[in-house]
Protein backbone atom coordinates (compact mmCIF):
# COMPACT_ATOMS: atom_id res chain seq x y z
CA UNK A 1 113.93 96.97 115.90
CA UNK A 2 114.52 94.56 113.34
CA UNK A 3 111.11 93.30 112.88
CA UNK A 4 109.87 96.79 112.74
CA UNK A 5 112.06 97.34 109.74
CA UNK A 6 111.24 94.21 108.07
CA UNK A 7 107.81 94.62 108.71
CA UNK A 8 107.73 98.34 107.15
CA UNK A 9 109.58 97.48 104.24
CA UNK A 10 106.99 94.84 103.61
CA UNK A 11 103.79 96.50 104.50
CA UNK A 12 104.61 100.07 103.71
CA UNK A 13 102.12 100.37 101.06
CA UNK A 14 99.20 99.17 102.91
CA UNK A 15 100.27 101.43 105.77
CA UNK A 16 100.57 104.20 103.25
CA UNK A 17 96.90 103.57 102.09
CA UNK A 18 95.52 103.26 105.16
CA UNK A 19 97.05 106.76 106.67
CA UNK A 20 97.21 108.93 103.78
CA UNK A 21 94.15 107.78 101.36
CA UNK A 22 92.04 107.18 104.60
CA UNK A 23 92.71 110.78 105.31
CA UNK A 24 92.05 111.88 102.15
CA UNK A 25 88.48 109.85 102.00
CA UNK A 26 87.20 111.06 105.31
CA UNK A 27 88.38 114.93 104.33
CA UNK A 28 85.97 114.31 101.40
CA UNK A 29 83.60 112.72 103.35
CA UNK A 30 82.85 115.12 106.26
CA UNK A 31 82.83 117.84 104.04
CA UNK A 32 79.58 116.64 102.14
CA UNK A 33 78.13 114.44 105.70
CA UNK A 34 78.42 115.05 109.70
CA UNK A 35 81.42 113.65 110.96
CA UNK A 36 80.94 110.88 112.87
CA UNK A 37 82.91 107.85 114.35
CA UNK A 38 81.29 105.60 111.86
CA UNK A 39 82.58 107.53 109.31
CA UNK A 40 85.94 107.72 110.28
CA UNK A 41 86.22 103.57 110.72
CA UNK A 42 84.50 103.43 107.02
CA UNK A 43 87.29 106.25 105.78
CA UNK A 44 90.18 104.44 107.16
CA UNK A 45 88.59 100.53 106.33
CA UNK A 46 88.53 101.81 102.74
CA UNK A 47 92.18 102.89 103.25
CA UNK A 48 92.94 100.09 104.43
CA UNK A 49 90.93 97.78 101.58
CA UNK A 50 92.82 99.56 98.78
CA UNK A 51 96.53 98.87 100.66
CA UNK A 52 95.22 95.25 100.55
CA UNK A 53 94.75 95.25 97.07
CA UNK A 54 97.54 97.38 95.64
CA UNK A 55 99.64 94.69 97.95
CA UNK A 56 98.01 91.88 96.06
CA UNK A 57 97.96 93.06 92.94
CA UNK A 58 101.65 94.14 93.35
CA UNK A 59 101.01 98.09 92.17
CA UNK A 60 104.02 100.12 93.45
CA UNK A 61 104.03 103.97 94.55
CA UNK A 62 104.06 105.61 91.37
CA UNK A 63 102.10 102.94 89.53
């Protein structure tokens, strides 16, 4: 359980991108395009791509 929390309070940022602004990107998405798997991946990838960065570039939840 300790590793979980360490992990989280880490990470939480990317997991927060990848779950919520994934989400919100294939909700946009399907409602323009068919949903389809590949969409979902490339929703979720780009989720995950800007969790990467705001972890990099050190941005925090309100900016």
């Amino acid at each position: 359980m300790n590793w979980f929390s360490e992990h989280f309070a880490k990470w939480n940022l990317v997991w927060f991108c990848l779950i919520f602004w994934g989400s919100i990107l294939y909700a946009i998405l399907t409602f323009f395009l068919d949903s389809s798997f590949i969409l979902a991946v490339f929703s979720y990838a780009m989720g995950l791509l800007l969790g990467f960065v705001a972890k990099i570039k050190g941005w925090g939840w309100l900016g």
